[in-house]
PDB file of N, CA and C in Angstrom:
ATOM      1  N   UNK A   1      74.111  96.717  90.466  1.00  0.00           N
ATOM      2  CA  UNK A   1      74.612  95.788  89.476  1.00  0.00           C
ATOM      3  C   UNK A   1      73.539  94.759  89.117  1.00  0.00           C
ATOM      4  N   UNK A   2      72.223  94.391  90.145  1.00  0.00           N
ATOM      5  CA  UNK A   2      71.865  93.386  89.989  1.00  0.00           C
ATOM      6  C   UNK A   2      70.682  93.840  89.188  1.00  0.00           C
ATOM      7  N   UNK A   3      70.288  95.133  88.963  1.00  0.00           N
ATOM      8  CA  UNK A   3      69.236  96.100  88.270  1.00  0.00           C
ATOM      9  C   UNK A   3      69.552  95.964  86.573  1.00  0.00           C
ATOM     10  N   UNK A   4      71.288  96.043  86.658  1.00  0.00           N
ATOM     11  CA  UNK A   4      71.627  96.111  85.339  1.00  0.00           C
ATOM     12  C   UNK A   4      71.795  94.816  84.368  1.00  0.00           C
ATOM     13  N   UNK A   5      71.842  93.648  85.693  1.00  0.00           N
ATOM     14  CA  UNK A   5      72.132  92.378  84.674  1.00  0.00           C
ATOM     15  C   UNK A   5      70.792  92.089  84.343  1.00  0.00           C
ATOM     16  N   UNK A   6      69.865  91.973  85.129  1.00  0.00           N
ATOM     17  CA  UNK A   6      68.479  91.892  84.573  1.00  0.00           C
ATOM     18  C   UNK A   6      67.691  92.773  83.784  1.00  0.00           C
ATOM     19  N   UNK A   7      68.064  94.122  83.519  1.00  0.00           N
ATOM     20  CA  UNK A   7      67.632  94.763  82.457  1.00  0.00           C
ATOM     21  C   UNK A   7      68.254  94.362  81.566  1.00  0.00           C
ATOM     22  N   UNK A   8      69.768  93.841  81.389  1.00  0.00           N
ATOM     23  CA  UNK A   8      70.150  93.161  79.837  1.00  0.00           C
ATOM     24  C   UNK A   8      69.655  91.758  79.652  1.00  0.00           C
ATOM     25  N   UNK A   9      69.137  91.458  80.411  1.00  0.00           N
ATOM     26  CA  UNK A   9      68.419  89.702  80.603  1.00  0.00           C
ATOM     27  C   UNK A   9      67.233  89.787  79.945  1.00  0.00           C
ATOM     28  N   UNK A  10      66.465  91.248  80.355  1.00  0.00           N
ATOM     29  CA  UNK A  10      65.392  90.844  79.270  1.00  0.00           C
ATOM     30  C   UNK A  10      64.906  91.875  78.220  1.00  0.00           C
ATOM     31  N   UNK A  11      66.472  92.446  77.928  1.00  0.00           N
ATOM     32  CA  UNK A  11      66.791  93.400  76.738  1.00  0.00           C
ATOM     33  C   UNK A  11      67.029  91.984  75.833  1.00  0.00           C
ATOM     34  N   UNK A  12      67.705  91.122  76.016  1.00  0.00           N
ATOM     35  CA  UNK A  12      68.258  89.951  75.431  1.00  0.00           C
ATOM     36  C   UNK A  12      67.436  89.006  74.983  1.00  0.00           C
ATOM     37  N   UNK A  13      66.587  88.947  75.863  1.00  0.00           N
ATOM     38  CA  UNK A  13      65.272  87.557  75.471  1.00  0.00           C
ATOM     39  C   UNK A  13      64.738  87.876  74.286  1.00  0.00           C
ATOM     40  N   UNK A  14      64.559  86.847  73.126  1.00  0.00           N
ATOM     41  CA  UNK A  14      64.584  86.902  71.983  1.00  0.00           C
ATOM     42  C   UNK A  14      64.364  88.228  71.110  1.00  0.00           C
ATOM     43  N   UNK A  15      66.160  88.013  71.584  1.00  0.00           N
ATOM     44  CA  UNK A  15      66.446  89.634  70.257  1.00  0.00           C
ATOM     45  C   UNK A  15      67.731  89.044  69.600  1.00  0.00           C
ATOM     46  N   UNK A  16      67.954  89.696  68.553  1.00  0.00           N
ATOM     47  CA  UNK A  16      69.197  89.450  67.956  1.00  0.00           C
ATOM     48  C   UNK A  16      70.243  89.795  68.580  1.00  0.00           C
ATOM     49  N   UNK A  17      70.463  90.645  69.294  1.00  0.00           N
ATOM     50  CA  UNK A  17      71.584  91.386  70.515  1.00  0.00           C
ATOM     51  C   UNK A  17      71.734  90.139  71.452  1.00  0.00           C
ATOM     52  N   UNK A  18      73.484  89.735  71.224  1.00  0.00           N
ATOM     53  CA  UNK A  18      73.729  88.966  72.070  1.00  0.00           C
ATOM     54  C   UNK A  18      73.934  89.709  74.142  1.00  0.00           C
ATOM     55  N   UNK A  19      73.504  88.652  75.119  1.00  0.00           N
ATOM     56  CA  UNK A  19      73.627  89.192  76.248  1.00  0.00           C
ATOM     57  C   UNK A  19      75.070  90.505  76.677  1.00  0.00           C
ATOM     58  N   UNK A  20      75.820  90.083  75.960  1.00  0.00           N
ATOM     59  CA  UNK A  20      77.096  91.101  76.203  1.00  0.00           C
ATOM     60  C   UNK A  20      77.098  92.307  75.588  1.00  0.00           C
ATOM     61  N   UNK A  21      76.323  92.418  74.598  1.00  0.00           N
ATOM     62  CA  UNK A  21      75.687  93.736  73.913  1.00  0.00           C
ATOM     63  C   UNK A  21      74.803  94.525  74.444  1.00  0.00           C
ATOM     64  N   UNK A  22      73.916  93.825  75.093  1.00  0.00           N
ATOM     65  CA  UNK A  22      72.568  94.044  75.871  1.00  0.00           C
ATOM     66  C   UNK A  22      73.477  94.799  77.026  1.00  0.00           C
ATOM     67  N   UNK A  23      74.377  93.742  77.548  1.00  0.00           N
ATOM     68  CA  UNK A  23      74.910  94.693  78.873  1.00  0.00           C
ATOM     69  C   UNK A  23      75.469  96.101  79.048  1.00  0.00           C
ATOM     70  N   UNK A  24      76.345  95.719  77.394  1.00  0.00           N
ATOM     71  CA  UNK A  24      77.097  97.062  77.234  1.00  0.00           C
ATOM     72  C   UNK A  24      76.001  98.475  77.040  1.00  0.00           C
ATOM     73  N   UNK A  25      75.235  98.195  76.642  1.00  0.00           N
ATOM     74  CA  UNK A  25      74.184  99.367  76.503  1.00  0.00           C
ATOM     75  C   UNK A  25      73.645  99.805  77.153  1.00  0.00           C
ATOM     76  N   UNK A  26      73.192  98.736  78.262  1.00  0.00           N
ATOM     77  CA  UNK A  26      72.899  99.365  79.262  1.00  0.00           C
ATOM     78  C   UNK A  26      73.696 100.172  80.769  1.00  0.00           C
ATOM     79  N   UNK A  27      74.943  99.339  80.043  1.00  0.00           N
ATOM     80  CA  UNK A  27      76.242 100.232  81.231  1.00  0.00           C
ATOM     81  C   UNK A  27      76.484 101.730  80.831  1.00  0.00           C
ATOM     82  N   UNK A  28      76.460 102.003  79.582  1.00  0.00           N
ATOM     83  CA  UNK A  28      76.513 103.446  78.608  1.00  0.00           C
ATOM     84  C   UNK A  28      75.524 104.061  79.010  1.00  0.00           C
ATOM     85  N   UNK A  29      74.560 103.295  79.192  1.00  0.00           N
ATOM     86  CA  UNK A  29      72.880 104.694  79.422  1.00  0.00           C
ATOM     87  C   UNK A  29      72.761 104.587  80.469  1.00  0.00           C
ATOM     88  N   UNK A  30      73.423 103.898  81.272  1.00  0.00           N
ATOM     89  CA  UNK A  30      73.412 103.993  83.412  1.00  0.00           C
ATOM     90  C   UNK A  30      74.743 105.060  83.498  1.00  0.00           C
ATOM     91  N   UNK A  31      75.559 105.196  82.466  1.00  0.00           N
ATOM     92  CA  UNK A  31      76.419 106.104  82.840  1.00  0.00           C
ATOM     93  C   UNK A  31      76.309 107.613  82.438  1.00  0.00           C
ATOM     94  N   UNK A  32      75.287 107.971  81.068  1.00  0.00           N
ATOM     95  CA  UNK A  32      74.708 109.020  80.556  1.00  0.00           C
ATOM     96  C   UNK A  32      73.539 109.169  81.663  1.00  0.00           C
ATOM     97  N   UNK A  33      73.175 108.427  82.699  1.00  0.00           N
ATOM     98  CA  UNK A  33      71.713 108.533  83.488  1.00  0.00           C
ATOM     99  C   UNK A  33      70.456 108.974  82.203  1.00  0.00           C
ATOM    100  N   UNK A  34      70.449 107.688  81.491  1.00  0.00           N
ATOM    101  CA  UNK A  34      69.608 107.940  80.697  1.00  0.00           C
ATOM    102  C   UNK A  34      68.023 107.533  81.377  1.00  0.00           C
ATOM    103  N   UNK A  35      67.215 108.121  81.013  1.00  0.00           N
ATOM    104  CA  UNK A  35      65.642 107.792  81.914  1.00  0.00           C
ATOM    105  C   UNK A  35      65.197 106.778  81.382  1.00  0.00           C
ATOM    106  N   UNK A  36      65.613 106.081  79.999  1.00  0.00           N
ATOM    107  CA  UNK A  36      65.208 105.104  79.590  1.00  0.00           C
ATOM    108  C   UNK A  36      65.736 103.931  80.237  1.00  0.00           C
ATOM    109  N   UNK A  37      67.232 103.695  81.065  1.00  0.00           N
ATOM    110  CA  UNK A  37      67.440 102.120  81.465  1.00  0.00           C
ATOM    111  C   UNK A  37      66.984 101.968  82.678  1.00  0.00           C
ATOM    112  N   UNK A  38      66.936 100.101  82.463  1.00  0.00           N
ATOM    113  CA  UNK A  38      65.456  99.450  83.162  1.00  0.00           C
ATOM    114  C   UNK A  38      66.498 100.362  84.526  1.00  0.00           C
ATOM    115  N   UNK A  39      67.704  99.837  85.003  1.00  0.00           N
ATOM    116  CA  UNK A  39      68.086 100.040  86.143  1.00  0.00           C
ATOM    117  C   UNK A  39      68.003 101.572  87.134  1.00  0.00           C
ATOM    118  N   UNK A  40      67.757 102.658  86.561  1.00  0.00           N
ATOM    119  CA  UNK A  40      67.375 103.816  86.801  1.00  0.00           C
ATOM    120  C   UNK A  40      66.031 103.809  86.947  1.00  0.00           C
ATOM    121  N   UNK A  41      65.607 103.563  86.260  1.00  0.00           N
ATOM    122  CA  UNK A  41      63.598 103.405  86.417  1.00  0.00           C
ATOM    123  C   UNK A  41      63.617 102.876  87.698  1.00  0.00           C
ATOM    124  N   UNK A  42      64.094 101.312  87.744  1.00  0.00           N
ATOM    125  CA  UNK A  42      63.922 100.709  88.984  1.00  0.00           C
ATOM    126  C   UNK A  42      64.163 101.392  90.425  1.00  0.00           C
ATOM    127  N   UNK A  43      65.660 101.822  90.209  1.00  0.00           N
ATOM    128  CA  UNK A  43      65.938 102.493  91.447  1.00  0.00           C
ATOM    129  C   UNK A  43      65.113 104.088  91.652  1.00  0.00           C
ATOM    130  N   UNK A  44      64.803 104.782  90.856  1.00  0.00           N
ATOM    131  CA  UNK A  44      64.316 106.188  90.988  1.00  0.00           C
ATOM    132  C   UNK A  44      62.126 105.307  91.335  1.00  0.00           C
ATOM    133  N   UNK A  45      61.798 104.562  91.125  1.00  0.00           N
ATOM    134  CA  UNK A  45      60.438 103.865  91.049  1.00  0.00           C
ATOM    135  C   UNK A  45      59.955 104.055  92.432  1.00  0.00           C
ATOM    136  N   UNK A  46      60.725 103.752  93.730  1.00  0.00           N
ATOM    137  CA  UNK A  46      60.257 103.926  95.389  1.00  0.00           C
ATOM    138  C   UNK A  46      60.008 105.425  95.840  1.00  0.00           C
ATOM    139  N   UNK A  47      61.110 106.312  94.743  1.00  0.00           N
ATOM    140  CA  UNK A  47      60.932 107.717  95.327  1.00  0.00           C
ATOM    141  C   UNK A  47      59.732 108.244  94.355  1.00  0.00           C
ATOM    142  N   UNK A  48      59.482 107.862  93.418  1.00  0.00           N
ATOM    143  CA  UNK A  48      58.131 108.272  92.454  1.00  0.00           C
ATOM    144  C   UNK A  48      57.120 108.252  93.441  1.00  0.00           C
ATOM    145  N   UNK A  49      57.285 107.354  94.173  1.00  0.00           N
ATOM    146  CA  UNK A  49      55.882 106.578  94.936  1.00  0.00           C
ATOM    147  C   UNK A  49      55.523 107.429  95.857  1.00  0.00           C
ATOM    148  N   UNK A  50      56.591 107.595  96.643  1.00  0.00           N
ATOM    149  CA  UNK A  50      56.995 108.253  98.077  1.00  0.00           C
ATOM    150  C   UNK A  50      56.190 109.765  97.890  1.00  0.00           C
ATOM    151  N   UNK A  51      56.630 110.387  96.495  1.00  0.00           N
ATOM    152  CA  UNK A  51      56.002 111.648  96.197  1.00  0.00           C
ATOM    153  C   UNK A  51      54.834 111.712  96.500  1.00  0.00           C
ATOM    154  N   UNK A  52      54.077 110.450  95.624  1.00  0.00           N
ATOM    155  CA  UNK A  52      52.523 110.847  95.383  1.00  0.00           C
ATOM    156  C   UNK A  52      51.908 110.468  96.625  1.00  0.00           C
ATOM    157  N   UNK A  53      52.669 109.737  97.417  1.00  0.00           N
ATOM    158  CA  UNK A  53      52.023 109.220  99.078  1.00  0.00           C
ATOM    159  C   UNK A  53      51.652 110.728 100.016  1.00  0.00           C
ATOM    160  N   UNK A  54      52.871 111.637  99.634  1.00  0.00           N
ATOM    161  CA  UNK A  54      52.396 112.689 100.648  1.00  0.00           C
ATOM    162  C   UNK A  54      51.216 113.517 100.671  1.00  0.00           C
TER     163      UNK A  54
END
């Protein structure tokens, strides 16, 4: 949850999309597992790493 309020925090920073818009979009593309929201990047980002370590 805390992946998703801050990807609409700075989906929001000076845009015309008010913060509750920002959120909703990004709750829709965390629920399609879209590769584009910040909150998927973030969480899938440690196992990217993990790969190239071995």
């Amino acid at each position: 949850m805390w992946l998703l309020g801050t990807g609409a925090h700075e989906t929001a920073f000076r845009n015309i999309k008010t913060i509750a818009e920002c959120l909703a979009d990004k709750l829709i593309n965390a629920a399609k597992e879209s590769p584009n929201n910040y909150a998927i990047k973030k969480k899938d980002e440690p196992e990217r790493v993990a790969q190239f370590n071995v």
